[in-house]
C-alpha atoms as a PDB file:
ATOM      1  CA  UNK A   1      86.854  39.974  90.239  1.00  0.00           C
ATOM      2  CA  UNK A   2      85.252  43.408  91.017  1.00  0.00           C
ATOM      3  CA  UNK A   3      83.176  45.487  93.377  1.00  0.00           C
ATOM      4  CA  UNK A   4      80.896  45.886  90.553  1.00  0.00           C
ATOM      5  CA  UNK A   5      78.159  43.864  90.251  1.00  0.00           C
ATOM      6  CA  UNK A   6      76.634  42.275  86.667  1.00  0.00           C
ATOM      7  CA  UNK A   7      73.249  41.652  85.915  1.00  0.00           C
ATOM      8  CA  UNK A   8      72.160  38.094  84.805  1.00  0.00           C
ATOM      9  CA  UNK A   9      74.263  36.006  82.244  1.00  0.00           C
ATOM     10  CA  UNK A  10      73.938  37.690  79.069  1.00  0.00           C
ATOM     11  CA  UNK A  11      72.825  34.482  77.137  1.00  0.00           C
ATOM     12  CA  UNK A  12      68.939  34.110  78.146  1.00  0.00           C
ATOM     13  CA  UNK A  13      69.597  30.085  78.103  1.00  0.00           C
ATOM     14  CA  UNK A  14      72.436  29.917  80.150  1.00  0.00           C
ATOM     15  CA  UNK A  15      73.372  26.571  82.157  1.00  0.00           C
ATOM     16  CA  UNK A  16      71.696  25.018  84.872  1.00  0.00           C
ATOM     17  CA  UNK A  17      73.987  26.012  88.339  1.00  0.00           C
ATOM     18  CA  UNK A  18      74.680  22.392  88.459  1.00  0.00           C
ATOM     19  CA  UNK A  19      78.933  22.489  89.293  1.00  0.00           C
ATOM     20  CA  UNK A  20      78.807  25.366  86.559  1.00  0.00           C
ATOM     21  CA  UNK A  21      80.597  28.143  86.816  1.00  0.00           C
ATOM     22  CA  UNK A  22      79.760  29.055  83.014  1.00  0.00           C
ATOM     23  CA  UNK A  23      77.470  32.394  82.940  1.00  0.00           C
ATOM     24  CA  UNK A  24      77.356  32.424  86.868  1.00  0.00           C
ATOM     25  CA  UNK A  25      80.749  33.836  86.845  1.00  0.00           C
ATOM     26  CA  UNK A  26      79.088  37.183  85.281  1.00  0.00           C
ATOM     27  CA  UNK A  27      78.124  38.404  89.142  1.00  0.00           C
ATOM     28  CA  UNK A  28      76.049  40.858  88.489  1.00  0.00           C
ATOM     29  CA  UNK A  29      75.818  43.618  91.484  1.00  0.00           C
ATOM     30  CA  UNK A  30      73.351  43.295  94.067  1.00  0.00           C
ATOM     31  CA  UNK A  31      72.582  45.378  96.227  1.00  0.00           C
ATOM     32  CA  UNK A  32      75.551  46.645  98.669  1.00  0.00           C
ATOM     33  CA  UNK A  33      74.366  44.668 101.592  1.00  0.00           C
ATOM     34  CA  UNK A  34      74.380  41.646  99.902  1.00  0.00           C
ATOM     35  CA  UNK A  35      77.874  41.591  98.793  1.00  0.00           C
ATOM     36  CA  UNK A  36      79.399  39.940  95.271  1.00  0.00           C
ATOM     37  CA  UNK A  37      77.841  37.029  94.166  1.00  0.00           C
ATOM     38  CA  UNK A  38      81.282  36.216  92.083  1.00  0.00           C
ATOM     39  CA  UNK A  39      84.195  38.148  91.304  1.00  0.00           C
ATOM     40  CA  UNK A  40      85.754  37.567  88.111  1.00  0.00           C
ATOM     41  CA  UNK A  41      82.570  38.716  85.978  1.00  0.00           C
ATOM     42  CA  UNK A  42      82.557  42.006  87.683  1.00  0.00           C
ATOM     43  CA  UNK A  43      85.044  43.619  89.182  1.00  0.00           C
ATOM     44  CA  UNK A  44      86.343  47.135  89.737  1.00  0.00           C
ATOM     45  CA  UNK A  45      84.293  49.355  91.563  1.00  0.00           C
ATOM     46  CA  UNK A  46      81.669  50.054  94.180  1.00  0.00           C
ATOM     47  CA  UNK A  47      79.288  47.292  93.087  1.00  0.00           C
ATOM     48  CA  UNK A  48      78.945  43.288  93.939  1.00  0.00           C
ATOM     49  CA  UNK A  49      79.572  41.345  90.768  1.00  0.00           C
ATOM     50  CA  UNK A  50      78.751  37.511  89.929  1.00  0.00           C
ATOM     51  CA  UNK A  51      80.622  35.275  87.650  1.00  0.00           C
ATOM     52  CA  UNK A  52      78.977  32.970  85.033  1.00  0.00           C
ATOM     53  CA  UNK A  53      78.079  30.098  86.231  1.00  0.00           C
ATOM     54  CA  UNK A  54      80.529  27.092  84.777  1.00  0.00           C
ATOM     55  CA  UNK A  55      78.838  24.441  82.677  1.00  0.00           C
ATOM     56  CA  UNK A  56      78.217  21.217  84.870  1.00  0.00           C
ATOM     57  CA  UNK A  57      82.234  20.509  85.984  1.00  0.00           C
ATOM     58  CA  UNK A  58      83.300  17.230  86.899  1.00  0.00           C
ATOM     59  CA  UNK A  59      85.165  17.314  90.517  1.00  0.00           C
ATOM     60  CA  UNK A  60      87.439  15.158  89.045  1.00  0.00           C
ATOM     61  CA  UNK A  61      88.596  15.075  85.140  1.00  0.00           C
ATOM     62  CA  UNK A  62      87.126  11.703  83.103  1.00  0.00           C
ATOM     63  CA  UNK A  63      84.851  13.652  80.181  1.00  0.00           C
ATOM     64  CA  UNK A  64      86.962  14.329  76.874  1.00  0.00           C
ATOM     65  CA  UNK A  65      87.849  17.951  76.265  1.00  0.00           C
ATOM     66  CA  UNK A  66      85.486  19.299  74.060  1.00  0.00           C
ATOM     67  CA  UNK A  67      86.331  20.749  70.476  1.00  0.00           C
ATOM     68  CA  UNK A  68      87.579  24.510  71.155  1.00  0.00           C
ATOM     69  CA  UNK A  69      89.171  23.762  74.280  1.00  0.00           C
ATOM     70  CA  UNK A  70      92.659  24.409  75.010  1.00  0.00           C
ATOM     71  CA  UNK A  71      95.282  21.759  74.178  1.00  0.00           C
ATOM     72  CA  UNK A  72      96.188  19.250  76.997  1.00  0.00           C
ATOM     73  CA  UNK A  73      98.686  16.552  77.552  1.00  0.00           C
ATOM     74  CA  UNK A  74      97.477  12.900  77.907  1.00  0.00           C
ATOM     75  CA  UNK A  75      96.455  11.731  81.122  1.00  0.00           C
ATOM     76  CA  UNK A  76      99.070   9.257  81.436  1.00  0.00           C
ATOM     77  CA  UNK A  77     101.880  12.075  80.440  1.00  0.00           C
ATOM     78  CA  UNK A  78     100.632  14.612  83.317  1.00  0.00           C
ATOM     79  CA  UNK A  79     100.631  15.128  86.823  1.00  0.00           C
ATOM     80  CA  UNK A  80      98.305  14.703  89.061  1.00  0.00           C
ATOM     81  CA  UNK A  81      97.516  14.728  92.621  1.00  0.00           C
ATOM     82  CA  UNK A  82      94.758  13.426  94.808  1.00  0.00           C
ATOM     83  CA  UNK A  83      91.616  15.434  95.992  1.00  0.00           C
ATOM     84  CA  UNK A  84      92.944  18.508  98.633  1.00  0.00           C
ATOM     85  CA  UNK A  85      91.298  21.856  99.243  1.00  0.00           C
ATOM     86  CA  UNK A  86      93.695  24.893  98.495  1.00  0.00           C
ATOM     87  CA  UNK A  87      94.804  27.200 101.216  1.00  0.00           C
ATOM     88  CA  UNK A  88      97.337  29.594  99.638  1.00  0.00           C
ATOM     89  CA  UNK A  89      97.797  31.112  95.992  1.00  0.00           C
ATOM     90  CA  UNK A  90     101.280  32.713  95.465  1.00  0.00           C
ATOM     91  CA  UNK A  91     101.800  34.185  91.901  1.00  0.00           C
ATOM     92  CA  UNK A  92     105.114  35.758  92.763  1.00  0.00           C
ATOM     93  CA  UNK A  93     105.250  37.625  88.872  1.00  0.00           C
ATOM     94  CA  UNK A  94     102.614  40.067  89.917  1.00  0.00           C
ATOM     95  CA  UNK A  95     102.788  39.969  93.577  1.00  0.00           C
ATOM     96  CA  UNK A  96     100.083  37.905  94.750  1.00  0.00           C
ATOM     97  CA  UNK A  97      99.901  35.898  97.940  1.00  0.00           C
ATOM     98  CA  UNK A  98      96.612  35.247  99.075  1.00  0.00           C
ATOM     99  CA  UNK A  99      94.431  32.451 101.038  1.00  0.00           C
ATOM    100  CA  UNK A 100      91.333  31.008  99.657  1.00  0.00           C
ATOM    101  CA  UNK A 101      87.488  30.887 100.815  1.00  0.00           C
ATOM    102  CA  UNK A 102      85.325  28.031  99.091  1.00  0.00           C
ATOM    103  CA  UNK A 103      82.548  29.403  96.495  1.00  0.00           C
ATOM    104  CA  UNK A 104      79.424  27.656  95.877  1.00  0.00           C
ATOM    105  CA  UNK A 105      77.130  28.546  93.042  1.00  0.00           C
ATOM    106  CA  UNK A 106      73.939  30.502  95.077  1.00  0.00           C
ATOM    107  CA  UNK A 107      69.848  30.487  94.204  1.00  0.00           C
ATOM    108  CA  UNK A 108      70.928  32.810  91.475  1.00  0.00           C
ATOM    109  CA  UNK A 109      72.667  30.589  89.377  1.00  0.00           C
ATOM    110  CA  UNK A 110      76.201  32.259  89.497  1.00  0.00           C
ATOM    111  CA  UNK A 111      79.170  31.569  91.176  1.00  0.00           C
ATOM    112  CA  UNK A 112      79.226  33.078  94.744  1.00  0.00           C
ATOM    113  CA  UNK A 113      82.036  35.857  94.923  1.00  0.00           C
ATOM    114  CA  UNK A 114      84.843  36.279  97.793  1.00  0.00           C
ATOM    115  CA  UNK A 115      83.521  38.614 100.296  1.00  0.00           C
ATOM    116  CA  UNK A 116      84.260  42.484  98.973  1.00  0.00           C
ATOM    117  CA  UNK A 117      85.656  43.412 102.151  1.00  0.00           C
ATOM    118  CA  UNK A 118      88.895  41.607 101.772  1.00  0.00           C
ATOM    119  CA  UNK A 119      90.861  42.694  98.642  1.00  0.00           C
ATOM    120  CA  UNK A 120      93.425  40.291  99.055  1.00  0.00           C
ATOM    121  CA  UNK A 121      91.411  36.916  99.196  1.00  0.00           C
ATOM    122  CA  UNK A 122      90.711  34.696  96.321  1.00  0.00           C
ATOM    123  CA  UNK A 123      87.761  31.743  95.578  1.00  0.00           C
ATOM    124  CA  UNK A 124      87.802  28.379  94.297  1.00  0.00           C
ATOM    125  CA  UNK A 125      84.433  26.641  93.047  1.00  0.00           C
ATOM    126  CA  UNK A 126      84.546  24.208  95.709  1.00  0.00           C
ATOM    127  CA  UNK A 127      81.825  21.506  94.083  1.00  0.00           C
ATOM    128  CA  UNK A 128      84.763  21.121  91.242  1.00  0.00           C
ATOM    129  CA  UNK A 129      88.006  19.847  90.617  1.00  0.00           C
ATOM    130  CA  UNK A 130      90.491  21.016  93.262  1.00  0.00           C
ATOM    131  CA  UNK A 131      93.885  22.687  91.796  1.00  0.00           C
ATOM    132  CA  UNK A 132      96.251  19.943  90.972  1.00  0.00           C
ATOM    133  CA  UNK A 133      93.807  17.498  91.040  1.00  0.00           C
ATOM    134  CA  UNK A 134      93.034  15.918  87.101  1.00  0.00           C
ATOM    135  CA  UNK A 135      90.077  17.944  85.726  1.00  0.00           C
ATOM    136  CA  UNK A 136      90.005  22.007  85.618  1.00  0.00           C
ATOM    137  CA  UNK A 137      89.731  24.020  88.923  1.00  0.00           C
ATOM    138  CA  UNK A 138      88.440  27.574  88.663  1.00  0.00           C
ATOM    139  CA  UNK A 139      89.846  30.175  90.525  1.00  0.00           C
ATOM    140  CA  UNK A 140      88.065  33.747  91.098  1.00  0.00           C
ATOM    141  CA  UNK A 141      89.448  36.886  92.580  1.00  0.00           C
ATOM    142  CA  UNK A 142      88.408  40.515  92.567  1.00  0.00           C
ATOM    143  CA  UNK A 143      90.098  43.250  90.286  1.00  0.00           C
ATOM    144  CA  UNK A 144      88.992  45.825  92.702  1.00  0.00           C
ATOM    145  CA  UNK A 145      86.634  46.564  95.311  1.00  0.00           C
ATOM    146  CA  UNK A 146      85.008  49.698  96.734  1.00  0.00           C
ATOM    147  CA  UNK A 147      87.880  50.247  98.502  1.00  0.00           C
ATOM    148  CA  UNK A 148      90.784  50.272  95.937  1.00  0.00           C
ATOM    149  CA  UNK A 149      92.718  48.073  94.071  1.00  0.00           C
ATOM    150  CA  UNK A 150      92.065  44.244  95.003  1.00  0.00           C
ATOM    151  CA  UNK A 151      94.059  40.692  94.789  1.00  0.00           C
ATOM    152  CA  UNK A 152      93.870  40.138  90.295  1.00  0.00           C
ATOM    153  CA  UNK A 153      94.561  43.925  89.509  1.00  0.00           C
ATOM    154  CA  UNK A 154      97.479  42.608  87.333  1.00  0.00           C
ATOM    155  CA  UNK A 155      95.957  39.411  86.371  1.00  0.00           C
ATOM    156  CA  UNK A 156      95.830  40.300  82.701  1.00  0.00           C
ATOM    157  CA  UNK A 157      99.741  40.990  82.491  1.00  0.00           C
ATOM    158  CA  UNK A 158     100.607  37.373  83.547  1.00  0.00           C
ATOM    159  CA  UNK A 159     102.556  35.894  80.189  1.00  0.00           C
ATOM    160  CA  UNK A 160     102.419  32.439  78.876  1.00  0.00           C
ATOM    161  CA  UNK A 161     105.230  30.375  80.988  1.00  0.00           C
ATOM    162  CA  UNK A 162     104.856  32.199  84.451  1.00  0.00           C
ATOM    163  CA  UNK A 163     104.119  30.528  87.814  1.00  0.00           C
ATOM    164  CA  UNK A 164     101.075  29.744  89.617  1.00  0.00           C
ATOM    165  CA  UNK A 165     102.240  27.985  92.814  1.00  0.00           C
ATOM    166  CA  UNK A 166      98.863  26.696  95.042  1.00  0.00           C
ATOM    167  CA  UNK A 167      99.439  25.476  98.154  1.00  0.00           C
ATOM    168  CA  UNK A 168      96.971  22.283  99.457  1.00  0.00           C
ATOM    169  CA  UNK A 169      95.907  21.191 102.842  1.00  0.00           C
ATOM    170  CA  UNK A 170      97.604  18.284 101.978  1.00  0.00           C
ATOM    171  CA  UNK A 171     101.036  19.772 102.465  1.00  0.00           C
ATOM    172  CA  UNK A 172     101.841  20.135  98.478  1.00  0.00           C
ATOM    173  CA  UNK A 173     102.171  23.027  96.443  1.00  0.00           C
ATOM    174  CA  UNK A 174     101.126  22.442  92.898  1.00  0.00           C
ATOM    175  CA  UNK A 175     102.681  24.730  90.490  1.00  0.00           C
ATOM    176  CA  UNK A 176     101.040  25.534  87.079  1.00  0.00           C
ATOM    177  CA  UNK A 177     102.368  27.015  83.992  1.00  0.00           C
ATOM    178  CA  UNK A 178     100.634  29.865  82.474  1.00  0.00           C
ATOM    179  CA  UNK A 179      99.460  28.663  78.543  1.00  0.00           C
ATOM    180  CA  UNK A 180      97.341  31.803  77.511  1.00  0.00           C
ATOM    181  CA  UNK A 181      95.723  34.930  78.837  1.00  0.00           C
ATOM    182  CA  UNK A 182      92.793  35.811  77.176  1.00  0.00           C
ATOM    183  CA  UNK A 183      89.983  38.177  77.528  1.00  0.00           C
ATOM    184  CA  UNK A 184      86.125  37.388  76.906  1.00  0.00           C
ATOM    185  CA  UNK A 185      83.341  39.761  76.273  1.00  0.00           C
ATOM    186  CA  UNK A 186      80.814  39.195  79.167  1.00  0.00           C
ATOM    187  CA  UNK A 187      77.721  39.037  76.633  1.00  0.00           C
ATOM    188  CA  UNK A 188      79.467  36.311  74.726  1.00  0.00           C
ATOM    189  CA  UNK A 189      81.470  34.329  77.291  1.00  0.00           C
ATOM    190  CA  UNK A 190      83.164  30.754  76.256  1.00  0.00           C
ATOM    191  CA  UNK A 191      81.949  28.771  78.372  1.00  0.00           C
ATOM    192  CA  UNK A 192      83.081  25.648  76.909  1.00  0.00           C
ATOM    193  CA  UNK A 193      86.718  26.691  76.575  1.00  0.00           C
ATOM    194  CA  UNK A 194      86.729  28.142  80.008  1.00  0.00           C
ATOM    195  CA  UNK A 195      85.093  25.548  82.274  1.00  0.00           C
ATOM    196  CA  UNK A 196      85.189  22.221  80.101  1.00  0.00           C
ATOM    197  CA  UNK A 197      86.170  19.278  81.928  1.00  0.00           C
ATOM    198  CA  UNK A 198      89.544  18.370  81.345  1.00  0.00           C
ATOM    199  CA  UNK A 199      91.424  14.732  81.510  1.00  0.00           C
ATOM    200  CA  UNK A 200      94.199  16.492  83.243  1.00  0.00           C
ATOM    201  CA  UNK A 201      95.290  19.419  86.053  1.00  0.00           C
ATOM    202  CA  UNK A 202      94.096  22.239  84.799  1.00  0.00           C
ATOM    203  CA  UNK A 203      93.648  25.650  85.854  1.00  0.00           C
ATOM    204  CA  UNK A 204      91.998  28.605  85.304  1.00  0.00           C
ATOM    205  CA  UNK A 205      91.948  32.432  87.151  1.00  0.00           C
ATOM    206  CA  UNK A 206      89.180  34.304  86.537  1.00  0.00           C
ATOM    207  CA  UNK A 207      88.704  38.262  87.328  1.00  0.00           C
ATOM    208  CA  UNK A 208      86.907  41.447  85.600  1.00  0.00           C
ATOM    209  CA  UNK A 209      88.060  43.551  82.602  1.00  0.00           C
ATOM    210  CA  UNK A 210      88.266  45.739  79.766  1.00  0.00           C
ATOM    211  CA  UNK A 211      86.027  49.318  80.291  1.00  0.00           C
ATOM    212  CA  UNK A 212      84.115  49.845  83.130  1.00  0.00           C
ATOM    213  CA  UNK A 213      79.848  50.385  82.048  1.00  0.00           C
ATOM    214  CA  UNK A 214      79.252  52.800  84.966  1.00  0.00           C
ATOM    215  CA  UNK A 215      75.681  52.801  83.880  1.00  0.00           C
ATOM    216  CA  UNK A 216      75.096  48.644  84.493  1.00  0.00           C
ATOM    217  CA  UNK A 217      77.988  48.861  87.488  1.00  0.00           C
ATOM    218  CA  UNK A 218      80.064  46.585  85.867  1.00  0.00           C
ATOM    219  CA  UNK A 219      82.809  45.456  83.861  1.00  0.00           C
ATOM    220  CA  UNK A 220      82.305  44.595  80.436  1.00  0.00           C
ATOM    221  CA  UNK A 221      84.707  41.844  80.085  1.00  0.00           C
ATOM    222  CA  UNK A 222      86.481  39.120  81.952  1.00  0.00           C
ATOM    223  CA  UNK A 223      90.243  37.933  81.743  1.00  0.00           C
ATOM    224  CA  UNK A 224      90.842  34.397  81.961  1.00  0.00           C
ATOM    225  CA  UNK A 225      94.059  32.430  82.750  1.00  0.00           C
ATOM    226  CA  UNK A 226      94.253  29.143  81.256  1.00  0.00           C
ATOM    227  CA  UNK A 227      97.380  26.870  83.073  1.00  0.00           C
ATOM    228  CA  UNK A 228      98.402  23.418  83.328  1.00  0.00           C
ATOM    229  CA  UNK A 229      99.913  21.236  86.554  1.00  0.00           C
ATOM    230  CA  UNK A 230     103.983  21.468  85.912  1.00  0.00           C
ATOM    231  CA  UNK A 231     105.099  20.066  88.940  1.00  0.00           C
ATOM    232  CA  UNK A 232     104.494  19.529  92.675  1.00  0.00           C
ATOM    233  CA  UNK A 233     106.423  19.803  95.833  1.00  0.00           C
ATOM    234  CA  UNK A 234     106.235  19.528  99.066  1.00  0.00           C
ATOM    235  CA  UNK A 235     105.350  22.716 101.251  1.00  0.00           C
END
């Protein structure tokens, strides 16, 4: 999300790292050399920044969505496509067209962020559901780094109905239709609604927000985008 790094998930009880992405996607900064922990929790200037970690997330949907989430089609009404890593995220409404580098969750609990050196590179939480696959994939990208402007600086004025095409290793592009954009204070992130398992392709873009607490070197909110699978194609 942002060069600017958080400090640890705001809730003292957050979720175990297990495939969560929940509080870990709060990066908080650490110290230059070590570079973002996770984007989308902190992004916009000179510091590393960490996303929440996700509560546990199933690599592939089968749990029932749970009560706050957002609305989904049926299983049998959606599509879906086997397991196959991303390589390309195109989002032609805001200019975007980026590859993607796998994120684990590290020793910290939080979702690992893209390197800060590349501004135009986006992470997927590897250890869940890959995009177009039935179950929600997380996406994180970097607002800004200490170097400018970075990959989700528009990320917030996506509307509902836009495209998300992802290209797979597979040879498919799954497109996704944007449902909402919302943004979350860090201190009381949804975790549910953001990284509950889903029984179809969903998707979800992560990235920093709202005003920038120079102090803590870090973004006080994140902006989420929730989308569902719309249709694939070949690449």
């Amino acid at each position: 999300m942002a060069a600017p790094q958080t400090t640890e998930p705001p809730s003292p009880g957050a979720a175990a790292p297990t495939r969560s992405l929940g509080r870990a996607l709060l990066w908080p900064l650490a110290t230059a050399g070590l570079g973002m922990t996770l984007i989308y929790h902190s992004i916009g200037s000179p510091a590393d920044d960490k996303a929440p970690a996700p509560p546990p997330v199933a690599a592939s949907a089968a749990a029932s969505p749970s009560a706050g989430a957002t609305p989904k089609a049926t299983p049998s009404a959606s599509p879906a496509l086997p397991r196959s890593v991303p390589t390309r995220l195109s989002i032609p409404t805001i200019a975007v067209d980026a590859p993607f580098t796998p994120l684990s969750i590290g020793s910290s609990g939080r979702l690992d962020a893209p390197p800060p050196n590349d501004k135009n590179l986006v992470g997927w939480f590897k250890d869940g559901a890959t995009p177009g696959e039935r179950g929600t994939s997380i996406v994180a990208g970097h607002v800004d780094t200490t170097t400018g402007p970075a990959v989700f600086l528009q990320l917030r004025f996506l509307k509902p109905g836009a495209t998300v095409d992802i290209t797979r290793a597979d040879g498919t592009v799954a497109s996704f239709a944007v449902d909402t954009v919302e943004t979350f204070s860090k201190a009381d992130f949804p975790d549910d609604k953001v990284y509950a398992d889903t029984p179809d392709a969903q998707l979800r873009l992560i990235t920093c927000g709202g005003n920038y607490d120079r102090k803590a070197k870090d973004y006080e909110d994140n902006v989420v985008v929730f989308a569902h699978l719309d249709s694939v194609k070949k690449g």
